[in-house]
PDB file of N, CA and C in Angstrom:
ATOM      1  N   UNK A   1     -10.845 -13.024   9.762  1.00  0.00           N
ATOM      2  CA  UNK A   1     -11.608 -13.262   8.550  1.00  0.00           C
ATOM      3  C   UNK A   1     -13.067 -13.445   8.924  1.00  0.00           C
ATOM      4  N   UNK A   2     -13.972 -13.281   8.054  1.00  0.00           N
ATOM      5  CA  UNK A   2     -15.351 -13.387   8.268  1.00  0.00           C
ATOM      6  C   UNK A   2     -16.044 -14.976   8.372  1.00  0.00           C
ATOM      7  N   UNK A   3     -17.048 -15.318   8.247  1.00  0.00           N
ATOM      8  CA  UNK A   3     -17.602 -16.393   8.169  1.00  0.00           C
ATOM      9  C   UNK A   3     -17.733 -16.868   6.544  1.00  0.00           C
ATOM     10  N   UNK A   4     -17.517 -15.842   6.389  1.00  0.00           N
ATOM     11  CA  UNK A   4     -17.823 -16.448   4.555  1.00  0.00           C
ATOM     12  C   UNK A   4     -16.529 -17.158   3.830  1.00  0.00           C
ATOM     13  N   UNK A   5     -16.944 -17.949   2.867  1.00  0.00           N
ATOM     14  CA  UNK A   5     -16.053 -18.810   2.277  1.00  0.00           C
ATOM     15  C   UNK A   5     -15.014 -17.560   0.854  1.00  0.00           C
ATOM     16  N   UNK A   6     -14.363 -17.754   0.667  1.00  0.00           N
ATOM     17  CA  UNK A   6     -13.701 -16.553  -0.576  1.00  0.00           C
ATOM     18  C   UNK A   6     -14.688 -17.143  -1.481  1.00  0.00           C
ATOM     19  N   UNK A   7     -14.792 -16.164  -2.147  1.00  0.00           N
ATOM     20  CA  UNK A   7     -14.931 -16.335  -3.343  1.00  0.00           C
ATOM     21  C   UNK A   7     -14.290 -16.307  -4.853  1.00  0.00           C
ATOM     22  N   UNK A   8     -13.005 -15.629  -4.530  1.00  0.00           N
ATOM     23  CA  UNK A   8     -11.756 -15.555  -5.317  1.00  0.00           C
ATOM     24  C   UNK A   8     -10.700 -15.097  -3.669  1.00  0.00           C
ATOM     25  N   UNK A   9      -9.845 -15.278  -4.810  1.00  0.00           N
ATOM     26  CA  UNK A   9      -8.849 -15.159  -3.616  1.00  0.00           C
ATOM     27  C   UNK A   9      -7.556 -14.540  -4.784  1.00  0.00           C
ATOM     28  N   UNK A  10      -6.704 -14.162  -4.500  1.00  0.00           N
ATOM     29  CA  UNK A  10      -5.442 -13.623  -5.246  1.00  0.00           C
ATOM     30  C   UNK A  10      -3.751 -13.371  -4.038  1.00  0.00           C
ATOM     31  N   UNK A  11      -3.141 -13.485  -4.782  1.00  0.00           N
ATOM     32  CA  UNK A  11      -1.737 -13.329  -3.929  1.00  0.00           C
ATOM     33  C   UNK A  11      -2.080 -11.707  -4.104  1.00  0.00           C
ATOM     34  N   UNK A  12      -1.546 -10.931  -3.249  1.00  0.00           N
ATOM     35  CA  UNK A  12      -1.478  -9.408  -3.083  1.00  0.00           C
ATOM     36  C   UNK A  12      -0.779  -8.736  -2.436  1.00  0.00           C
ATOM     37  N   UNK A  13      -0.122  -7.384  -2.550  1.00  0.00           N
ATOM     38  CA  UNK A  13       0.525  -6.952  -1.284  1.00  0.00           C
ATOM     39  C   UNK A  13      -0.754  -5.349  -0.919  1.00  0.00           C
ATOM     40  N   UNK A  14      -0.255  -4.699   0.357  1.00  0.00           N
ATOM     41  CA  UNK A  14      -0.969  -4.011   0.745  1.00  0.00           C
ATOM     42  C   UNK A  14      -0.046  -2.743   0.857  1.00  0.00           C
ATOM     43  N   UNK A  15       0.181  -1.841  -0.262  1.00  0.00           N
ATOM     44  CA  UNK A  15       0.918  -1.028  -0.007  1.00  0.00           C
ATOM     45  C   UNK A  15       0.054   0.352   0.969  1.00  0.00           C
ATOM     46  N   UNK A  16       1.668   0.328   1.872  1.00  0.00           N
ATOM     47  CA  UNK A  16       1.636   1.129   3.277  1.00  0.00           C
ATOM     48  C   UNK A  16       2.790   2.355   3.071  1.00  0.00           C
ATOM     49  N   UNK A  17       2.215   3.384   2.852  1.00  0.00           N
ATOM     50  CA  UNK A  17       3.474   4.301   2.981  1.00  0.00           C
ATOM     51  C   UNK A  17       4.501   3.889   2.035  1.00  0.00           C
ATOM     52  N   UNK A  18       5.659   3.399   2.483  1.00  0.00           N
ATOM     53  CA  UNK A  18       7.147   3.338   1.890  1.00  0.00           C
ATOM     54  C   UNK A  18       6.931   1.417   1.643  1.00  0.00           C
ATOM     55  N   UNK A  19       5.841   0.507   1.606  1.00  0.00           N
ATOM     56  CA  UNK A  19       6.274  -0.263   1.519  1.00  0.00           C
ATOM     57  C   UNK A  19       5.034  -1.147   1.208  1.00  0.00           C
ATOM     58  N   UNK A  20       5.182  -2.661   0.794  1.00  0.00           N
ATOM     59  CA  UNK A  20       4.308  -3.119   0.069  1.00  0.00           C
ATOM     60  C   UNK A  20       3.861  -4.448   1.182  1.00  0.00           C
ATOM     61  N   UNK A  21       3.237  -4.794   1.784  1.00  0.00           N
ATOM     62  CA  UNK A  21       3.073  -5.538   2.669  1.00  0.00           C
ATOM     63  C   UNK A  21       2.236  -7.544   1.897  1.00  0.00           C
ATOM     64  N   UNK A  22       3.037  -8.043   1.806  1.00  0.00           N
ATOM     65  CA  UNK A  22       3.061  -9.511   1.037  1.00  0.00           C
ATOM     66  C   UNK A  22       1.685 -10.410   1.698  1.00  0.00           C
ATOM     67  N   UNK A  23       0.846 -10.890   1.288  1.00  0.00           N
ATOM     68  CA  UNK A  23      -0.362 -11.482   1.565  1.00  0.00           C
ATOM     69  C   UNK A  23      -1.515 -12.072   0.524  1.00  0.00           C
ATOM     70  N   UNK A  24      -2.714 -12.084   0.975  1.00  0.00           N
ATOM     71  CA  UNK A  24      -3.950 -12.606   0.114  1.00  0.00           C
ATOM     72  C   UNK A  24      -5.264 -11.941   0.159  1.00  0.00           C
ATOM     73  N   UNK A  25      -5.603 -11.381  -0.822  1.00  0.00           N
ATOM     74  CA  UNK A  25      -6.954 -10.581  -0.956  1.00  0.00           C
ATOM     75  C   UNK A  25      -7.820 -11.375  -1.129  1.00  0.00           C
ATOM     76  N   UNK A  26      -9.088 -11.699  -0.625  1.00  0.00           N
ATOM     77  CA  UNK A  26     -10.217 -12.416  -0.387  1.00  0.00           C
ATOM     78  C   UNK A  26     -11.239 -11.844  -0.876  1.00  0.00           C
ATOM     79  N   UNK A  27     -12.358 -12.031  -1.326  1.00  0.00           N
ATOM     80  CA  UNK A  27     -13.255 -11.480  -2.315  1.00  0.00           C
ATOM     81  C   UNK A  27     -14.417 -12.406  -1.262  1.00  0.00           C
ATOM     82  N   UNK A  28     -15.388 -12.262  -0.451  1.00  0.00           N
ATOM     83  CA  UNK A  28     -16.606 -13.069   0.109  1.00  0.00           C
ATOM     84  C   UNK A  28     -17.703 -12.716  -0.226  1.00  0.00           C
ATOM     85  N   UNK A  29     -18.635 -13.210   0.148  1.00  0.00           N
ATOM     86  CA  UNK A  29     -19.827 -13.004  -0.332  1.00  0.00           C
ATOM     87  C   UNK A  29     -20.733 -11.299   0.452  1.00  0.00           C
ATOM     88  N   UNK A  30     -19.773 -11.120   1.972  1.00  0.00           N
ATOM     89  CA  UNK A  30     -20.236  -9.986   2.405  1.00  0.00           C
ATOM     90  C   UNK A  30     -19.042  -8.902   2.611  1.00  0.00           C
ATOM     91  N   UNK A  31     -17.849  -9.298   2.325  1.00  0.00           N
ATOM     92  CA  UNK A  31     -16.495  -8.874   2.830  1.00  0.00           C
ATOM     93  C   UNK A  31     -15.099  -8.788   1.692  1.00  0.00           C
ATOM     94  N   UNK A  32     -14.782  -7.894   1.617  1.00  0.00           N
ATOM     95  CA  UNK A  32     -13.539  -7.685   1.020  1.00  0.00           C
ATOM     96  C   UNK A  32     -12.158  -7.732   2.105  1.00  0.00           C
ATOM     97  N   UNK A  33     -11.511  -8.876   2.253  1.00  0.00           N
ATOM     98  CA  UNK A  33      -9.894  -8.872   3.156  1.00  0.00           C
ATOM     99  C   UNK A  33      -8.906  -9.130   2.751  1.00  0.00           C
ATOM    100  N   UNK A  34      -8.123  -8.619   3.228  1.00  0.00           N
ATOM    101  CA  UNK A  34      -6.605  -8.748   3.321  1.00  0.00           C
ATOM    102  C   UNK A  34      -6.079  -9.224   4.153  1.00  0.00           C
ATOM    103  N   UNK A  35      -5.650 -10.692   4.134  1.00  0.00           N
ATOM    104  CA  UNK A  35      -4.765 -11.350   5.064  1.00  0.00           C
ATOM    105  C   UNK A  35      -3.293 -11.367   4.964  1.00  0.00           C
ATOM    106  N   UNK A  36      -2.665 -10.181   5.482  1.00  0.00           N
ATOM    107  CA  UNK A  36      -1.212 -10.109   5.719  1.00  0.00           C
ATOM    108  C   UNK A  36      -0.683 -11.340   6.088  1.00  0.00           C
ATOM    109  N   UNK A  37       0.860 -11.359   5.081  1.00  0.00           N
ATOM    110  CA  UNK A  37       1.689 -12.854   5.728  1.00  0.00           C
ATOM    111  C   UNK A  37       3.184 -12.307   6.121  1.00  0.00           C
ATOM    112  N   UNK A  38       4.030 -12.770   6.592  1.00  0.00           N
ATOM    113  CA  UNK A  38       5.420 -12.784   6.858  1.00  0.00           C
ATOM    114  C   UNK A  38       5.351 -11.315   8.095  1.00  0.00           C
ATOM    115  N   UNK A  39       6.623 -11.131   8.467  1.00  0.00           N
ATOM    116  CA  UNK A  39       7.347  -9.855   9.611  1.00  0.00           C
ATOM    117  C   UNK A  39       6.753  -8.610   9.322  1.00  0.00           C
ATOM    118  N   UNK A  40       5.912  -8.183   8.033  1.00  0.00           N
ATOM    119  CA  UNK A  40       5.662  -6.494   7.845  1.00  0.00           C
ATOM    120  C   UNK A  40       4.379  -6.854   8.086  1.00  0.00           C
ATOM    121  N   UNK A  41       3.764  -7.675   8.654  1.00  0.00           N
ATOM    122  CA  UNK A  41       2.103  -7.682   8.822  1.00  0.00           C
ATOM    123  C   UNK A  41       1.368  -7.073  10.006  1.00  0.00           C
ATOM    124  N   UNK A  42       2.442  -6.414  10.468  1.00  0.00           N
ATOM    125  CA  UNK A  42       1.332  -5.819  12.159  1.00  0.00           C
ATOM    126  C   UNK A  42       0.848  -4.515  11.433  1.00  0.00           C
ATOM    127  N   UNK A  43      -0.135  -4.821  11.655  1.00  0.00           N
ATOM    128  CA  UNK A  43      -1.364  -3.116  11.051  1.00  0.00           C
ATOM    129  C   UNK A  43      -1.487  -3.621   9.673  1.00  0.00           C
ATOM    130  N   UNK A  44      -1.048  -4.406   9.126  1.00  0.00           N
ATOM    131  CA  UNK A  44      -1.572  -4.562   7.394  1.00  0.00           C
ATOM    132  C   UNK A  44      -2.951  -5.066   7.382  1.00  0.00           C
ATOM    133  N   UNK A  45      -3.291  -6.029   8.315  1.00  0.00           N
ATOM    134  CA  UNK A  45      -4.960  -6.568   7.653  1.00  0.00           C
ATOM    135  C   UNK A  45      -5.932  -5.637   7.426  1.00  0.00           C
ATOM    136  N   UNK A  46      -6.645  -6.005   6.906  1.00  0.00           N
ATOM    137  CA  UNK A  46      -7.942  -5.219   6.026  1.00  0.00           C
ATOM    138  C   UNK A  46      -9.398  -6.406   5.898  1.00  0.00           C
ATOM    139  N   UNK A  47     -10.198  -5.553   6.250  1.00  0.00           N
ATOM    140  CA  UNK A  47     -11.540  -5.878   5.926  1.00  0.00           C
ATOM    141  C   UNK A  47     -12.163  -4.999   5.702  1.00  0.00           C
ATOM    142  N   UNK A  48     -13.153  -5.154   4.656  1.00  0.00           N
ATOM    143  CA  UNK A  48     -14.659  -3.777   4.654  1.00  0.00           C
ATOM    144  C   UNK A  48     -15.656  -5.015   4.366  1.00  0.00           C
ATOM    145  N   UNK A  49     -16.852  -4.419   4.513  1.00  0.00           N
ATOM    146  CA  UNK A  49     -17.992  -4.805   3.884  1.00  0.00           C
ATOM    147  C   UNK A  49     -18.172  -4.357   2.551  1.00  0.00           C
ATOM    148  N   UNK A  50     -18.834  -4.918   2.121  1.00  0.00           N
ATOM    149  CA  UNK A  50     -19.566  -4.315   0.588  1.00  0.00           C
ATOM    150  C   UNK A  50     -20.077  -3.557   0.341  1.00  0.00           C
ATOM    151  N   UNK A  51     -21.148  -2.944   1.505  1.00  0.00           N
ATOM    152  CA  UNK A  51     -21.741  -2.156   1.204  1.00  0.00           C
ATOM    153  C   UNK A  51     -20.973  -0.217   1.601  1.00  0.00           C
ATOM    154  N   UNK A  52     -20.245  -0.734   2.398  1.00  0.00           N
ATOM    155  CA  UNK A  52     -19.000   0.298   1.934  1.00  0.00           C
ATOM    156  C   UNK A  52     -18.172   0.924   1.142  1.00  0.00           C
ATOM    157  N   UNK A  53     -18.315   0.132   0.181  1.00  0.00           N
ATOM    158  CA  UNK A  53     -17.413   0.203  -0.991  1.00  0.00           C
ATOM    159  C   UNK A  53     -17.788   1.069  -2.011  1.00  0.00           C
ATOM    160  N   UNK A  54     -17.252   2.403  -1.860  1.00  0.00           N
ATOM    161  CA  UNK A  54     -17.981   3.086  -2.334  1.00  0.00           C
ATOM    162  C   UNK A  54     -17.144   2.707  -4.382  1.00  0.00           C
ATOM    163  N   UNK A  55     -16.105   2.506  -4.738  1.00  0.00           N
ATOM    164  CA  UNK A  55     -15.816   2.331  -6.107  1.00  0.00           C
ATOM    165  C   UNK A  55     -14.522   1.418  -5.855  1.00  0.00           C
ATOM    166  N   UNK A  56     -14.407   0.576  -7.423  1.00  0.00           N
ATOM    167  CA  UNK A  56     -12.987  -0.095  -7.439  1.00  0.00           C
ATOM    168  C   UNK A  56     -12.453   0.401  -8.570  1.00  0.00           C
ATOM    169  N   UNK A  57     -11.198   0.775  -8.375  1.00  0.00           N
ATOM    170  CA  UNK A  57     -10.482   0.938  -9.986  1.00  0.00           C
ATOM    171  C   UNK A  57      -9.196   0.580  -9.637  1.00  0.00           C
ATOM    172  N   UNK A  58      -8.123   1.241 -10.604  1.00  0.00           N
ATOM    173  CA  UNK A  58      -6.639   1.402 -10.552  1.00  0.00           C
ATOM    174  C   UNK A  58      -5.938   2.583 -10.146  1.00  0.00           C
ATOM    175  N   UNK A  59      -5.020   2.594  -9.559  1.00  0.00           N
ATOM    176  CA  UNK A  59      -4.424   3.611  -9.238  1.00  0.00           C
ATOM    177  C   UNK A  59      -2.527   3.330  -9.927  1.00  0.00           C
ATOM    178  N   UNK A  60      -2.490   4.686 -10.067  1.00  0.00           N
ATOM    179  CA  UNK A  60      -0.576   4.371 -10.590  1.00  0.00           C
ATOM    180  C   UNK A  60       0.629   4.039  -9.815  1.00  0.00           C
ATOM    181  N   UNK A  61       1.491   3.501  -9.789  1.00  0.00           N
ATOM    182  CA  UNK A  61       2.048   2.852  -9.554  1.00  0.00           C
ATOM    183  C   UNK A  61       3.190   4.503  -8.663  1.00  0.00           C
ATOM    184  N   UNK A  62       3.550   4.153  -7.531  1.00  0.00           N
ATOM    185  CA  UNK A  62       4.761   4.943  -6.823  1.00  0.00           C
ATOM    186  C   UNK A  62       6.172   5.165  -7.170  1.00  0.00           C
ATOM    187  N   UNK A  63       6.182   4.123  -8.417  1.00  0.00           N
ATOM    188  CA  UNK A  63       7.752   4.004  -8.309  1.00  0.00           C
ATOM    189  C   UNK A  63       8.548   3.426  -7.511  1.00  0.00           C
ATOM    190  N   UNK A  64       8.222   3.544  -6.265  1.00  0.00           N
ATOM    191  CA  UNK A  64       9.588   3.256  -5.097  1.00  0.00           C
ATOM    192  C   UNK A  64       9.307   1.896  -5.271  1.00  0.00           C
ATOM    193  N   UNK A  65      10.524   0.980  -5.416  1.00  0.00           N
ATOM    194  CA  UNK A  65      10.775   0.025  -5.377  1.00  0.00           C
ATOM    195  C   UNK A  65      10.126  -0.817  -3.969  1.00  0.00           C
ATOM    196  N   UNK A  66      10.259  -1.160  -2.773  1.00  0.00           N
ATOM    197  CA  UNK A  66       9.760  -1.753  -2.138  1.00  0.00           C
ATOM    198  C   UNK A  66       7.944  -1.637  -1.988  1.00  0.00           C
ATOM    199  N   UNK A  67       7.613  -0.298  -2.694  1.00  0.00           N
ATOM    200  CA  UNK A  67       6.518  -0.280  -2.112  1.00  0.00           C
ATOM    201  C   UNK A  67       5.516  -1.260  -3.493  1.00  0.00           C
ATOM    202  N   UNK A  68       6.006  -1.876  -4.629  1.00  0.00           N
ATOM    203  CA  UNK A  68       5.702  -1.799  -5.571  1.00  0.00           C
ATOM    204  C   UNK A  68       5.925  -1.679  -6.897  1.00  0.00           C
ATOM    205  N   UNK A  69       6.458  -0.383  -6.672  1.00  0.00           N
ATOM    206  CA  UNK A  69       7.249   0.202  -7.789  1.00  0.00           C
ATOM    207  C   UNK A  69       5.854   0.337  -8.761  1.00  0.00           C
ATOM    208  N   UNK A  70       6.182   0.550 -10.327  1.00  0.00           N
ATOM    209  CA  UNK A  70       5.517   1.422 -11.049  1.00  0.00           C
ATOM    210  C   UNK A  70       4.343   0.777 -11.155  1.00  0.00           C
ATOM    211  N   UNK A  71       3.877  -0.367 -10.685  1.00  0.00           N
ATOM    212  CA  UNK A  71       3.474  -1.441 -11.217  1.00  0.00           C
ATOM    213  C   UNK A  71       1.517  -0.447 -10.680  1.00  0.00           C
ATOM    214  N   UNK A  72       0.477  -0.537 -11.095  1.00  0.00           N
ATOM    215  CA  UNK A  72      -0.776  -0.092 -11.074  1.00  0.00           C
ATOM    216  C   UNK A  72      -1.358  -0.908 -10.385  1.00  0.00           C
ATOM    217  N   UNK A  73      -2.140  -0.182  -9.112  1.00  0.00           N
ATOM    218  CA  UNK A  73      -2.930  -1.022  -8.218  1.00  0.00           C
ATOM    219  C   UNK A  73      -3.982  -1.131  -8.132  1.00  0.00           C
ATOM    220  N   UNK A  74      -4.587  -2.275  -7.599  1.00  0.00           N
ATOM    221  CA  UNK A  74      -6.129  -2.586  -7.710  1.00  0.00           C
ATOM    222  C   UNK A  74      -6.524  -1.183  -6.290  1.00  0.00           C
ATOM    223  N   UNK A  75      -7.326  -0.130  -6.413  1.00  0.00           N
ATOM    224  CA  UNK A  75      -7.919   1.157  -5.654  1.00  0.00           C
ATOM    225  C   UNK A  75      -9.327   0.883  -4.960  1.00  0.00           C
ATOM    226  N   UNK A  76      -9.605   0.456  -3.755  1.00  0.00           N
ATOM    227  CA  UNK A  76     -10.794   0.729  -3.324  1.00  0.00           C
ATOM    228  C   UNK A  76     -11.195   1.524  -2.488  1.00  0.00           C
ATOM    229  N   UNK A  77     -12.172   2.302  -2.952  1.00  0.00           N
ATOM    230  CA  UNK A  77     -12.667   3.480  -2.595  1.00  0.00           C
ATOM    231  C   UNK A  77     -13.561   3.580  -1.864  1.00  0.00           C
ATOM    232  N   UNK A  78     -13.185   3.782  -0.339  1.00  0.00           N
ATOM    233  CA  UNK A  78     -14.499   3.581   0.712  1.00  0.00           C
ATOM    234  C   UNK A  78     -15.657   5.045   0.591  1.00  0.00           C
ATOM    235  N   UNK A  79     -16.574   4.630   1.316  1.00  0.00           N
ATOM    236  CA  UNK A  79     -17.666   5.426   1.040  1.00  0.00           C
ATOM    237  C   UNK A  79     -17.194   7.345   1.718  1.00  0.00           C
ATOM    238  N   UNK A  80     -16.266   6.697   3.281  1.00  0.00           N
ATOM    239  CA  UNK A  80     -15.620   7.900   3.789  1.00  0.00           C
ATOM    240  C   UNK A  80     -14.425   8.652   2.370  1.00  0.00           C
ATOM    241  N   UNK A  81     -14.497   8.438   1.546  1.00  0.00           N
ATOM    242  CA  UNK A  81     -13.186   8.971   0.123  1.00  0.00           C
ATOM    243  C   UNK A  81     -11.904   7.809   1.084  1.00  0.00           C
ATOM    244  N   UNK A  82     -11.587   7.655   1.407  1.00  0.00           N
ATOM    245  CA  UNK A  82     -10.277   6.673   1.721  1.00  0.00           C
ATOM    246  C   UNK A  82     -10.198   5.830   1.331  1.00  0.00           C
ATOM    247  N   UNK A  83      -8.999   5.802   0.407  1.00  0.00           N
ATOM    248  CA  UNK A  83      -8.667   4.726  -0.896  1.00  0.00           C
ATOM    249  C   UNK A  83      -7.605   3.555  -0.083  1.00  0.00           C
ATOM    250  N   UNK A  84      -7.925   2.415  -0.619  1.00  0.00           N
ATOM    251  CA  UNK A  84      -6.588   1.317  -0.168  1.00  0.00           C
ATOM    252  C   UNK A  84      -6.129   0.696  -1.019  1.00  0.00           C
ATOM    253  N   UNK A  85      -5.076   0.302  -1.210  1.00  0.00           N
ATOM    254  CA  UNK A  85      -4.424   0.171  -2.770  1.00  0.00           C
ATOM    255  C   UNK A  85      -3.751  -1.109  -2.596  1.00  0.00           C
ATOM    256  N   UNK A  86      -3.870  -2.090  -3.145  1.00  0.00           N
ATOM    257  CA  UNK A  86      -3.072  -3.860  -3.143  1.00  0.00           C
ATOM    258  C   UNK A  86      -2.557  -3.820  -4.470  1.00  0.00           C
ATOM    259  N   UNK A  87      -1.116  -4.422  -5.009  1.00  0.00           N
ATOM    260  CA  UNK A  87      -0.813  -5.031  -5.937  1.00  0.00           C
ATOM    261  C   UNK A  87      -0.924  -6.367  -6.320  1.00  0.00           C
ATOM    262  N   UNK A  88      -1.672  -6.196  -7.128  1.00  0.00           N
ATOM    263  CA  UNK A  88      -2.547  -7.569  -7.369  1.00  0.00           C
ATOM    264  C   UNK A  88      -1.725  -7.861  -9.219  1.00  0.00           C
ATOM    265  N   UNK A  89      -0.734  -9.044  -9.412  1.00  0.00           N
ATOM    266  CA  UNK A  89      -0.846  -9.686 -10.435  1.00  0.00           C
ATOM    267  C   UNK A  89      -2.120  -9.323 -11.626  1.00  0.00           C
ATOM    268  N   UNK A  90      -3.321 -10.316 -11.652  1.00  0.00           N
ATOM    269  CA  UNK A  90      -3.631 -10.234 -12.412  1.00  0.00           C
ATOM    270  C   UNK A  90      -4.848  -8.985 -12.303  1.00  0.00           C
ATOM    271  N   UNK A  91      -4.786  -7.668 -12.229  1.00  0.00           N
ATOM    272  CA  UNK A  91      -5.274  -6.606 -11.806  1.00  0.00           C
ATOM    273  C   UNK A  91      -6.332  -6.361 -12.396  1.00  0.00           C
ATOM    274  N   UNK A  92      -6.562  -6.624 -13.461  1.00  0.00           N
ATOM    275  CA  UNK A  92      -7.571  -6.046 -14.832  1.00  0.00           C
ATOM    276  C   UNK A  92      -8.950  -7.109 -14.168  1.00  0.00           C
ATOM    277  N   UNK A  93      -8.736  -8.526 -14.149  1.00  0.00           N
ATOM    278  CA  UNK A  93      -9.453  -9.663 -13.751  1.00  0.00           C
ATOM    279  C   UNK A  93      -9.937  -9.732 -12.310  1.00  0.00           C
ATOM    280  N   UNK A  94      -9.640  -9.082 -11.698  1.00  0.00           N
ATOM    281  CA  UNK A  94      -9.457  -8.618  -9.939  1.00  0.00           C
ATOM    282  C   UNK A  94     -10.489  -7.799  -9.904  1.00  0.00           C
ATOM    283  N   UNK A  95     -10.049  -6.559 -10.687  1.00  0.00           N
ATOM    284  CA  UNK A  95     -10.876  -5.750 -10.497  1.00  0.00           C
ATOM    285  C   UNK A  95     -12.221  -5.758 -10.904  1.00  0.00           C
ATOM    286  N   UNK A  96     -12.213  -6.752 -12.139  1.00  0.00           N
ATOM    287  CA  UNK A  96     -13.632  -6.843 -13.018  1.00  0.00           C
ATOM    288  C   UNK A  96     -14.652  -8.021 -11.506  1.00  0.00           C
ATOM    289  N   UNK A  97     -13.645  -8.605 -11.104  1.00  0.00           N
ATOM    290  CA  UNK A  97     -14.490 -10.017 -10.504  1.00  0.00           C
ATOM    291  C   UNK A  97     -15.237  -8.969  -8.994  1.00  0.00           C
ATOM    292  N   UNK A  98     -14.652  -8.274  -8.913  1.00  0.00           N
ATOM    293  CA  UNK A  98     -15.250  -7.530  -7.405  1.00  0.00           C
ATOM    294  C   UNK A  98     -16.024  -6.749  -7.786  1.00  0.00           C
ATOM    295  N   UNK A  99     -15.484  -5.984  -9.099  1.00  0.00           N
ATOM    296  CA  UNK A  99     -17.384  -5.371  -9.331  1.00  0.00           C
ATOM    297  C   UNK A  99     -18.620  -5.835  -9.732  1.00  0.00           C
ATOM    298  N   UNK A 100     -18.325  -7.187 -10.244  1.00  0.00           N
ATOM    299  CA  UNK A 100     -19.292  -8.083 -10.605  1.00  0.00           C
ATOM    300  C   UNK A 100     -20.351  -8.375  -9.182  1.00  0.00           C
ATOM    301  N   UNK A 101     -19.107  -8.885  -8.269  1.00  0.00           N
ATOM    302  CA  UNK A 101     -19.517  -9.462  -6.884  1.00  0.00           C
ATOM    303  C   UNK A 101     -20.556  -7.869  -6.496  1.00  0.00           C
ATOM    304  N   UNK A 102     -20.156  -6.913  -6.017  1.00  0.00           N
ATOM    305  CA  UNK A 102     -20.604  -5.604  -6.263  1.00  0.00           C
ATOM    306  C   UNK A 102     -22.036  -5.187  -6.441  1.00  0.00           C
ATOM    307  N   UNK A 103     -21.974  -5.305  -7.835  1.00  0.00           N
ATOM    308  CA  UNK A 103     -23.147  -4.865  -8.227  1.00  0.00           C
ATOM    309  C   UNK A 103     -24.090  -5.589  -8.489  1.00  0.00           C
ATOM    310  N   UNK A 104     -24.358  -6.929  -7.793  1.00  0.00           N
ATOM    311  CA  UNK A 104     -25.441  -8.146  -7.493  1.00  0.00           C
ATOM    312  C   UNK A 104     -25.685  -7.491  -6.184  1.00  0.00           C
ATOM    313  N   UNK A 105     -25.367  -7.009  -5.598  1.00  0.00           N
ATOM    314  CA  UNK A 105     -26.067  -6.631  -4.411  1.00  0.00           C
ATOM    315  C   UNK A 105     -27.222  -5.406  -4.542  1.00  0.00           C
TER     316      UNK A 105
END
């Protein structure tokens, strides 16, 4: 994790391929992370900077049950086009609070 304090924080998973990886999305003042928890966490963490970030939206849901299922994910869109996708509960509020954070810079 970075030096910065969250600034929101949310329960999340990090869907990988065939599967949804259980953890906490962190919102900082210079950093967007993903702190993987439990046995599926080797290769799940995530960090970017902000100024990487090239867009946030939603993306649709896979269907497959472990990974998620139908459920619509919070999408961030790095500046290289490579999207990373978390299921985030309250998604709509997630997404609004990081573009807020966002576009103060």
């Amino acid at each position: 994790m970075t030096d910065d304090k969250p600034l929101a924080t949310w329960t999340a998973a990090r869907s990988m391929d065939r599967i949804a990886v259980p953890g906490q999305l962190q919102l900082t003042k210079t950093h967007i992370v993903f702190e993987p928890k439990g046995k599926r966490a080797q290769g799940a963490r995530f960090s970017v900077a902000h100024k990487f970030v090239a867009g946030v939206g939603t993306a649709p849901g896979t269907g497959r049950l472990l990974s998620g299922g139908k459920r619509e994910r919070l999408c961030l869109t790095l500046g290289d086009g490579s999207e990373w996708l978390f299921v985030i509960a309250d998604l709509e509020s997630a997404a609004a609070r990081i573009r807020e954070v966002l576009t103060k810079e």
